[in-house]
Protein backbone atom coordinates (compact mmCIF):
# COMPACT_ATOMS: atom_id res chain seq x y z
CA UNK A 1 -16.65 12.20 -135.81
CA UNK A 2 -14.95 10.63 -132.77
CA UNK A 3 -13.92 11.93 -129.64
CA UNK A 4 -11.09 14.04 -128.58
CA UNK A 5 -8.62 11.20 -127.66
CA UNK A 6 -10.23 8.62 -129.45
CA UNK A 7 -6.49 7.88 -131.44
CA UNK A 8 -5.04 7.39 -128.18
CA UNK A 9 -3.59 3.85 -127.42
CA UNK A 10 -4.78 1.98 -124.82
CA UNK A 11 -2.48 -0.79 -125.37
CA UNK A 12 0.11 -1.89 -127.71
CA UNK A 13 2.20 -4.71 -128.10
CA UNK A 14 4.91 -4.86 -131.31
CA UNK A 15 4.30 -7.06 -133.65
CA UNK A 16 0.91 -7.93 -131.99
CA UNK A 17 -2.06 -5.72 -131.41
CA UNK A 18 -2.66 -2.15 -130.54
CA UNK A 19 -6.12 -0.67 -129.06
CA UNK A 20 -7.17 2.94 -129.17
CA UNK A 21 -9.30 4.20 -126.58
CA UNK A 22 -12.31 4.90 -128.72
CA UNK A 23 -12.18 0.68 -128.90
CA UNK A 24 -10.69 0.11 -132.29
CA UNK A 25 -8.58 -3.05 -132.18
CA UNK A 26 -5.70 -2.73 -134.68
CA UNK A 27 -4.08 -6.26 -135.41
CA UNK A 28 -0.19 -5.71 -136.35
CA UNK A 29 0.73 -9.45 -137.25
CA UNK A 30 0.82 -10.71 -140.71
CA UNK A 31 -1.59 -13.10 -141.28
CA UNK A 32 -1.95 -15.61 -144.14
CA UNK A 33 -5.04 -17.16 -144.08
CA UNK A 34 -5.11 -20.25 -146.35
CA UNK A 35 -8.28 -22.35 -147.28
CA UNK A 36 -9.33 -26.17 -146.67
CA UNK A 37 -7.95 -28.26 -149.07
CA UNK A 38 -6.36 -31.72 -150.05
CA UNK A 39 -2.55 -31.23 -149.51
CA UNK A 40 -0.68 -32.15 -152.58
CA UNK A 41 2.12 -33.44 -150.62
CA UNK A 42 0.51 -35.16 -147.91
CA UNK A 43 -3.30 -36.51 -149.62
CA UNK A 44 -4.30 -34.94 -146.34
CA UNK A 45 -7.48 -33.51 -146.64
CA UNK A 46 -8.92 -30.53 -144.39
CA UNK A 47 -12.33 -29.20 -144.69
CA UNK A 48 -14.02 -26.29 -142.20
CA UNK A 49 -16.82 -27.08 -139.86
CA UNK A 50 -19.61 -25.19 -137.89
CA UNK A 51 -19.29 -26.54 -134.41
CA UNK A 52 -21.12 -23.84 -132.24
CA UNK A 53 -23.69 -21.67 -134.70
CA UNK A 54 -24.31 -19.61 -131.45
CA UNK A 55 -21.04 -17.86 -131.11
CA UNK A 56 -19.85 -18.17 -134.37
CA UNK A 57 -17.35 -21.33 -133.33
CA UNK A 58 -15.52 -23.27 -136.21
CA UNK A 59 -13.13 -25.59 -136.72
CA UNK A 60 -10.72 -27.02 -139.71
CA UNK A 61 -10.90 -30.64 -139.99
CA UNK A 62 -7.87 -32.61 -141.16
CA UNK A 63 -7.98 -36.76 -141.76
CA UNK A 64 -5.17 -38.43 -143.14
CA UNK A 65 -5.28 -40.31 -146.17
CA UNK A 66 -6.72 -43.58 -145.94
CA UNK A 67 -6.03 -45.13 -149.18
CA UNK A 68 -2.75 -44.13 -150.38
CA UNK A 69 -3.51 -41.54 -152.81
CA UNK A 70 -6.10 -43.69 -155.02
CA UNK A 71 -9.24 -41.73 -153.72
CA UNK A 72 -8.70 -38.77 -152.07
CA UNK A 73 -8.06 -37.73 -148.53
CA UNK A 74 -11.59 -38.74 -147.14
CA UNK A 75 -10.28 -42.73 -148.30
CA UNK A 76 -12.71 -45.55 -148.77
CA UNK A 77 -15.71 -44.93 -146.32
CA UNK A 78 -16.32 -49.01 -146.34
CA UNK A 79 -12.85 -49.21 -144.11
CA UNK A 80 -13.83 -48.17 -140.47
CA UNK A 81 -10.17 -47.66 -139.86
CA UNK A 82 -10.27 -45.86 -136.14
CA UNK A 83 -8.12 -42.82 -135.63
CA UNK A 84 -7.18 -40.74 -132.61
CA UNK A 85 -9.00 -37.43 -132.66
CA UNK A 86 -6.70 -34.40 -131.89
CA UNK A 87 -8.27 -31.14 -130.52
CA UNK A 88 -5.45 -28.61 -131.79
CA UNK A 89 -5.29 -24.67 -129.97
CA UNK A 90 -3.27 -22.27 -132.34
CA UNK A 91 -0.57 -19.50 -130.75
CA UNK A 92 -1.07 -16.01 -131.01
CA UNK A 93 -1.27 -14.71 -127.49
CA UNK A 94 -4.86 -14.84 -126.95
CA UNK A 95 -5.10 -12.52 -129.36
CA UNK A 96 -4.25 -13.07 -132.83
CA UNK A 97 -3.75 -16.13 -134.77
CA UNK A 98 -6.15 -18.51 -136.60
CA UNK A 99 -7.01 -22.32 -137.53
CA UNK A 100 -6.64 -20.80 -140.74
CA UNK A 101 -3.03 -19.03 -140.74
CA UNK A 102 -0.76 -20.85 -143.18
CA UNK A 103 1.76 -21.99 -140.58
CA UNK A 104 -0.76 -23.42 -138.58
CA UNK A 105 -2.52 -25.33 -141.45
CA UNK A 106 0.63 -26.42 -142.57
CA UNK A 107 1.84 -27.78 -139.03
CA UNK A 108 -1.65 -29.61 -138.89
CA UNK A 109 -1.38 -31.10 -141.93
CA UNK A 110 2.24 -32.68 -141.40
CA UNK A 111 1.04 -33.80 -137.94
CA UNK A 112 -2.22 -35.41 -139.47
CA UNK A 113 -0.30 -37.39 -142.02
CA UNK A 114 2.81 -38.55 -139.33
CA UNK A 115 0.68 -39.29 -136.93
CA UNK A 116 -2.36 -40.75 -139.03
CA UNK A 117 -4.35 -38.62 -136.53
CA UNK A 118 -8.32 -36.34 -137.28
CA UNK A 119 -6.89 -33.15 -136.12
CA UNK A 120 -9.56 -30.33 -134.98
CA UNK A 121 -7.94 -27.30 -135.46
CA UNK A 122 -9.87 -24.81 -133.35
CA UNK A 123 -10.55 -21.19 -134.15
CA UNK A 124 -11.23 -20.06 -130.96
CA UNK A 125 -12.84 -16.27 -130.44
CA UNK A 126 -10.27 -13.62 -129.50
CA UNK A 127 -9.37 -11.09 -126.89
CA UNK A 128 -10.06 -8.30 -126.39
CA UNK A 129 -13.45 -8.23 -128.39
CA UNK A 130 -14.36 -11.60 -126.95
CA UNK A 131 -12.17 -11.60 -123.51
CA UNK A 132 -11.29 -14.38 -121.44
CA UNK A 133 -12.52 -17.31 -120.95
CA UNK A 134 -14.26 -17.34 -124.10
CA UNK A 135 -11.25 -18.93 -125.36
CA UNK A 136 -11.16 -21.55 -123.13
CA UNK A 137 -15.53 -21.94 -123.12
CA UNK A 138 -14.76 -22.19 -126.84
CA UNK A 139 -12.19 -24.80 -126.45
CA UNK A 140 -14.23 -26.86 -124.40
CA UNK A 141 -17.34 -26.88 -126.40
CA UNK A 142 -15.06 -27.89 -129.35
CA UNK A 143 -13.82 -31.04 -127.09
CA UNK A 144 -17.43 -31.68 -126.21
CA UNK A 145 -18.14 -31.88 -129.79
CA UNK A 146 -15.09 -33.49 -130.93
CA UNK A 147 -15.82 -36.47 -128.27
CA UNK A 148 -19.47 -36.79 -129.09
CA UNK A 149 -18.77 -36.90 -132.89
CA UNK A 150 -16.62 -40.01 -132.43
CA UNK A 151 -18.57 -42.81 -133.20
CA UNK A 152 -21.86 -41.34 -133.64
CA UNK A 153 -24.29 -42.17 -135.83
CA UNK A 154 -25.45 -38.48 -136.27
CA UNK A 155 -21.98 -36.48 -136.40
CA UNK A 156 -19.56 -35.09 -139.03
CA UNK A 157 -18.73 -38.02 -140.94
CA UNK A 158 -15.25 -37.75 -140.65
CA UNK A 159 -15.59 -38.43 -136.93
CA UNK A 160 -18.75 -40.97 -137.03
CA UNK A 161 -16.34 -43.10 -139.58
CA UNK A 162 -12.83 -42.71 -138.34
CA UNK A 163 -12.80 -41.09 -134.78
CA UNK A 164 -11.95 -43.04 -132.23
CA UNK A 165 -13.77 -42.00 -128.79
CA UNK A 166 -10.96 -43.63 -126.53
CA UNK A 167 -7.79 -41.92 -128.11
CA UNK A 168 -9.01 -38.03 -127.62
CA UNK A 169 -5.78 -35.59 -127.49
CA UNK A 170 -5.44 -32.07 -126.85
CA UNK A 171 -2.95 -30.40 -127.93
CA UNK A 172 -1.97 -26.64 -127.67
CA UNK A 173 0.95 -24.24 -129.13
CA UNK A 174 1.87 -20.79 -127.39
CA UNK A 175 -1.04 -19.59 -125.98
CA UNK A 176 -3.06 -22.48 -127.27
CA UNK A 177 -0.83 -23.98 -125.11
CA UNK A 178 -2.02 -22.58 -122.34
CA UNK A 179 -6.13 -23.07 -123.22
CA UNK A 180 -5.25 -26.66 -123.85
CA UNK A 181 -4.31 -26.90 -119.94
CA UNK A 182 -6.92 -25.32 -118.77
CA UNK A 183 -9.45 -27.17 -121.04
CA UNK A 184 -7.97 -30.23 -119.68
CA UNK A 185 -8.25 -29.22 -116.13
CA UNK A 186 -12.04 -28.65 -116.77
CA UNK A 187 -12.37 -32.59 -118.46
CA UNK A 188 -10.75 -33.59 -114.65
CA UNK A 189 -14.04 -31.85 -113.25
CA UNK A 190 -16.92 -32.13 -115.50
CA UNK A 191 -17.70 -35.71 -117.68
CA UNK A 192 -17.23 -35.40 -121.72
CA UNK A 193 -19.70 -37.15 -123.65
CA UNK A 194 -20.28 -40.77 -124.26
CA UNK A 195 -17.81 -41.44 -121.26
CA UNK A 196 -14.84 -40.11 -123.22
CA UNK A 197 -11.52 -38.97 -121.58
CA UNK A 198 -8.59 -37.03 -122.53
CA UNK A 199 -5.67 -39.56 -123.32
CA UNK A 200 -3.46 -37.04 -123.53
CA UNK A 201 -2.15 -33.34 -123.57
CA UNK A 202 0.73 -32.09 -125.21
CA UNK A 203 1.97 -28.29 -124.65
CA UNK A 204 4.19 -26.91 -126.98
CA UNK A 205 5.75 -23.85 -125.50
CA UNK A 206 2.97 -22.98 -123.65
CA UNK A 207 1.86 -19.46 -122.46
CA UNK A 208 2.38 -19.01 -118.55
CA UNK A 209 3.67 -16.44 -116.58
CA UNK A 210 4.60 -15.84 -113.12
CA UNK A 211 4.29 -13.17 -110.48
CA UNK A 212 7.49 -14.49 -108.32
CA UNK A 213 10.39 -15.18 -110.99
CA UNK A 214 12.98 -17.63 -110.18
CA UNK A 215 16.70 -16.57 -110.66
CA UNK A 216 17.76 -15.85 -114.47
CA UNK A 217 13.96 -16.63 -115.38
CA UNK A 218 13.70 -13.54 -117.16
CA UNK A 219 15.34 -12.92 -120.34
CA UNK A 220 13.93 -10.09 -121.94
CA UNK A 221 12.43 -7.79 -119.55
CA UNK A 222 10.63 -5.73 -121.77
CA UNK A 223 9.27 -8.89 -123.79
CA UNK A 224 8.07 -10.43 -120.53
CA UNK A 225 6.74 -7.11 -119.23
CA UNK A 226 4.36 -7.34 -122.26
CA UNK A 227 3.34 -11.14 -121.90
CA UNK A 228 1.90 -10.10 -118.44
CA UNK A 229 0.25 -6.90 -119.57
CA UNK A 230 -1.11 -8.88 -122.40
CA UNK A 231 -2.27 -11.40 -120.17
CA UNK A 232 -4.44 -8.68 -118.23
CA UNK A 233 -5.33 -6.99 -121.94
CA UNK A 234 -6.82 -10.90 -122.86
CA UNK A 235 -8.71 -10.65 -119.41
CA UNK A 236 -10.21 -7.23 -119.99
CA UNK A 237 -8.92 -6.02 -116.56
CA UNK A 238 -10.75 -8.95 -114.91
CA UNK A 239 -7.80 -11.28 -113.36
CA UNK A 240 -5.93 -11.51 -110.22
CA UNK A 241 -2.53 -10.89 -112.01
CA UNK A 242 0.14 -12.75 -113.56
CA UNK A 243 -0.27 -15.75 -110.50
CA UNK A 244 -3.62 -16.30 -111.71
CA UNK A 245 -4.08 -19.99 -111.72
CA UNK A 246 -5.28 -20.06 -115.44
CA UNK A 247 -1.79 -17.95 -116.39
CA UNK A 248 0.40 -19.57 -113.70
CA UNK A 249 -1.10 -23.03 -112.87
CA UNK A 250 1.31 -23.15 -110.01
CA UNK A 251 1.10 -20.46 -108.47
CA UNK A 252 -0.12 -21.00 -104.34
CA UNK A 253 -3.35 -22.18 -103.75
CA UNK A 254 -3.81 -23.04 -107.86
CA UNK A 255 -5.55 -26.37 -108.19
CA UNK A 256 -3.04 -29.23 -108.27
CA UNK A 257 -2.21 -30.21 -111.31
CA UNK A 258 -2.98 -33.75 -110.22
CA UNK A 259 -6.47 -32.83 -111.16
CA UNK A 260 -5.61 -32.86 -114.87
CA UNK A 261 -8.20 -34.88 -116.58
CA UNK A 262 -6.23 -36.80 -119.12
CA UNK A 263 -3.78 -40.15 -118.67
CA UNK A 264 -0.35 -38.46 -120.32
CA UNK A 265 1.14 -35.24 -120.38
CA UNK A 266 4.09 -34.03 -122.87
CA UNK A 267 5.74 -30.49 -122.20
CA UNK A 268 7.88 -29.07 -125.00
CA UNK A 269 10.12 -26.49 -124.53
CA UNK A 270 12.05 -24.00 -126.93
CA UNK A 271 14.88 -21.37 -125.80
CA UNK A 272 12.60 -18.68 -125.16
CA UNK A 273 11.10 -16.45 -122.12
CA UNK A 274 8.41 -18.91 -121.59
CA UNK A 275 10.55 -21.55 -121.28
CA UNK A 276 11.62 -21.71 -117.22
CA UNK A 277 7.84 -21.55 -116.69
CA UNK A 278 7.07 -24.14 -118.98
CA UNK A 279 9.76 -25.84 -116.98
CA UNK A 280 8.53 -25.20 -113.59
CA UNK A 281 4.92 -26.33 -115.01
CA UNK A 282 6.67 -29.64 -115.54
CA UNK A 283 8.38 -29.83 -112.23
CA UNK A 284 5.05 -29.22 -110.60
CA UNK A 285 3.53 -31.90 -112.73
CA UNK A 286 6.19 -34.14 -110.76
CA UNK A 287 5.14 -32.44 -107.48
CA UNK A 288 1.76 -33.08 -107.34
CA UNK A 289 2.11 -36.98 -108.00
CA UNK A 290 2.55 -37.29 -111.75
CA UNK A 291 5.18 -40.20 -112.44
CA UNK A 292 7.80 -39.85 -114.76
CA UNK A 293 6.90 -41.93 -117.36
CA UNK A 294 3.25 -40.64 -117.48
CA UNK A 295 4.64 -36.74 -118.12
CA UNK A 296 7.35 -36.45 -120.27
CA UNK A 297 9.39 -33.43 -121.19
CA UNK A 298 11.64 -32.63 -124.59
CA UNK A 299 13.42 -29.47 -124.38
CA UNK A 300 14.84 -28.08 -128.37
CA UNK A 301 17.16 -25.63 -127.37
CA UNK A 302 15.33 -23.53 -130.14
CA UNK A 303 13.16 -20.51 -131.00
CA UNK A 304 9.78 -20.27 -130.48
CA UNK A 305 8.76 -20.83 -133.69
CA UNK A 306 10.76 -22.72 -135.01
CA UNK A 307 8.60 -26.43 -136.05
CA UNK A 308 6.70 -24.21 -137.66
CA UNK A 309 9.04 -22.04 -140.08
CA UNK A 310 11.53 -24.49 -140.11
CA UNK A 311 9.58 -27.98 -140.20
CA UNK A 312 12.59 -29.75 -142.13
CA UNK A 313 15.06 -28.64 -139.90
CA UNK A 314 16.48 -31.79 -137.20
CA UNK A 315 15.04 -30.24 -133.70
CA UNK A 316 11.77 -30.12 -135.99
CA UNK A 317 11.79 -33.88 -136.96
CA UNK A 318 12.78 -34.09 -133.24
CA UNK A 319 9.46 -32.51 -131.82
CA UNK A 320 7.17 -33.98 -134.64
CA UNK A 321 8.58 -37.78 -133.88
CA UNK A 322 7.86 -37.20 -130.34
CA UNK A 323 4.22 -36.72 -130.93
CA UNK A 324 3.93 -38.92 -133.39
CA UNK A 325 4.80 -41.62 -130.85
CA UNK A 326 2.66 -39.36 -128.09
CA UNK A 327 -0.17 -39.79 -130.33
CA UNK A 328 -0.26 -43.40 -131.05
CA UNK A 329 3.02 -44.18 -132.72
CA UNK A 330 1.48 -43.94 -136.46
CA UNK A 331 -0.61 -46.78 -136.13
């Protein structure tokens, strides 16, 4: 038998998680968990892959198809046709979500085929069971090996045919998002293998918050109340607040974001209450020395979710054209 107490919550936020004091992690949000496959409408195909046998790390392949529908997904193995290697980070707050979830898989998909792209979807360990910055260790280690498959004689095939060492992306939605910066400020400091480097990083509505709000910043108190608290929830008590540098990478004294270790940077924007911070994160892109035409910015004026539940929809075709063209303009 438990505890007296043991039913109590520690910490609850609707639709996402709720903890009880004896531990017990109680995950509210739907999930749909769909497996690998070959997409019927796309001939992408998508397979799952081991990358860290340690901590349990995986990772869902997608490559494009390579010979129009006449073999499969994986294409003729005789054309070394190079593509750009994406390292996707899935939403969920740092604590839900998965390279498996059906939106996710299906956003990966459509962005593999547009953008004839290898996308790594990363399933990243979560908060609280596995707190921060096992997110962002788990990240890395999946860029590390995402970067030393490409090319090499020894790695998943689909990246010793296909990958192409010089065009590595990261890309991150939500609170991917936000482990797709920091990953990318850790590639500024420490060398990937083979000599790789980050091309790019696009941030789709990306997860930061801010101890100091600017004027009409906040929208929803109560929602942004809960993005902080969930912040220190991901951290298991073990952060300097809401202006620490991994949540709010310009807060004082952060590291300037001139330190980024990639060439491009593309900040998307919905109308939501991340969106003035994901708009001051852009403005201190500018600030520290990034020119305009190396970071760009495309705000949609829409929900948060919306390229994913609505992928037909115009402001969808919007967003997914602008990475196409991010990523290497379908080549």
């Amino acid at each position: 038998m438990g505890e007296p107490g043991d039913d109590e919550v520690t910490f609850e936020f609707v639709p996402l998680i709720r903890q009880y004091r004896s531990g017990r992690v109680e995950r509210l949000f739907p999930e749909n968990r769909v497996p690998p496959s070959v997409d019927a409408a796309t001939g992408v195909a998508s397979r799952d892959v081991t990358v860290d046998p340690a901590t349990g790390l995986w990772a869902r392949l997608y490559l494009p198809d390579l010979d129009g529908g006449s073999g499969g997904g994986a294409g003729n193995q005789q054309q070394q046709l190079l593509l750009p290697v994406v390292l996707y980070l899935h939403g969920g707050g740092l604590v839900v979500g998965s390279a498996a979830e059906a939106l996710e898989h299906g956003f990966a998909n459509r962005l593999c085929a547009r953008a004839r792209v290898i996308v790594v979807s990363v399933d990243y360990r979560l908060a609280p069971e596995h707190p921060v910055p096992a997110c962002y260790d788990d990240a890395w280690s999946a860029l590390r090996w995402a970067a030393a498959g490409a090319g090499a004689a020894d790695a998943d095939p689909w990246l010793r045919d296909h990958g192409d060492r010089d065009r590595v992306f990261v890309a991150g939605y939500s609170a991917g998002g936000n482990i797709a910066h920091n990953v990318t400020m850790r590639a500024g400091a420490e060398e990937l293998p083979g000599g790789a480097r980050v091309k790019g990083m696009a941030l789709l509505h990306p997860y930061f918050v801010a101890g100091k709000k600017a004027d009409g910043e906040v929208k929803n108190a109560w929602l942004r109340a809960k993005l902080e608290e969930t912040w220190s929830f991901a951290c298991g008590g073990r952060t300097t607040g809401p202006d620490d540098p991994r949540i709010n990478p310009v807060a004082d004294g952060a590291p300037s974001l001139r330190q980024l270790g990639c060439d491009r940077v593309l900040v998307c924007l919905a109308a939501d209450e991340l969106e003035l911070r994901g708009k001051a994160y852009y403005d201190g892109l500018l600030e520290s020395g990034w020119a305009e035409d190396a970071a760009e910015l495309l705000v949609s004026g829409e929900d948060h979710e919306y390229f994913q539940r609505q992928p037909d929809s115009a402001k969808a075709a919007i967003l997914m054209d602008k990475l196409v063209a991010f990523f290497g303009g379908n080549k």
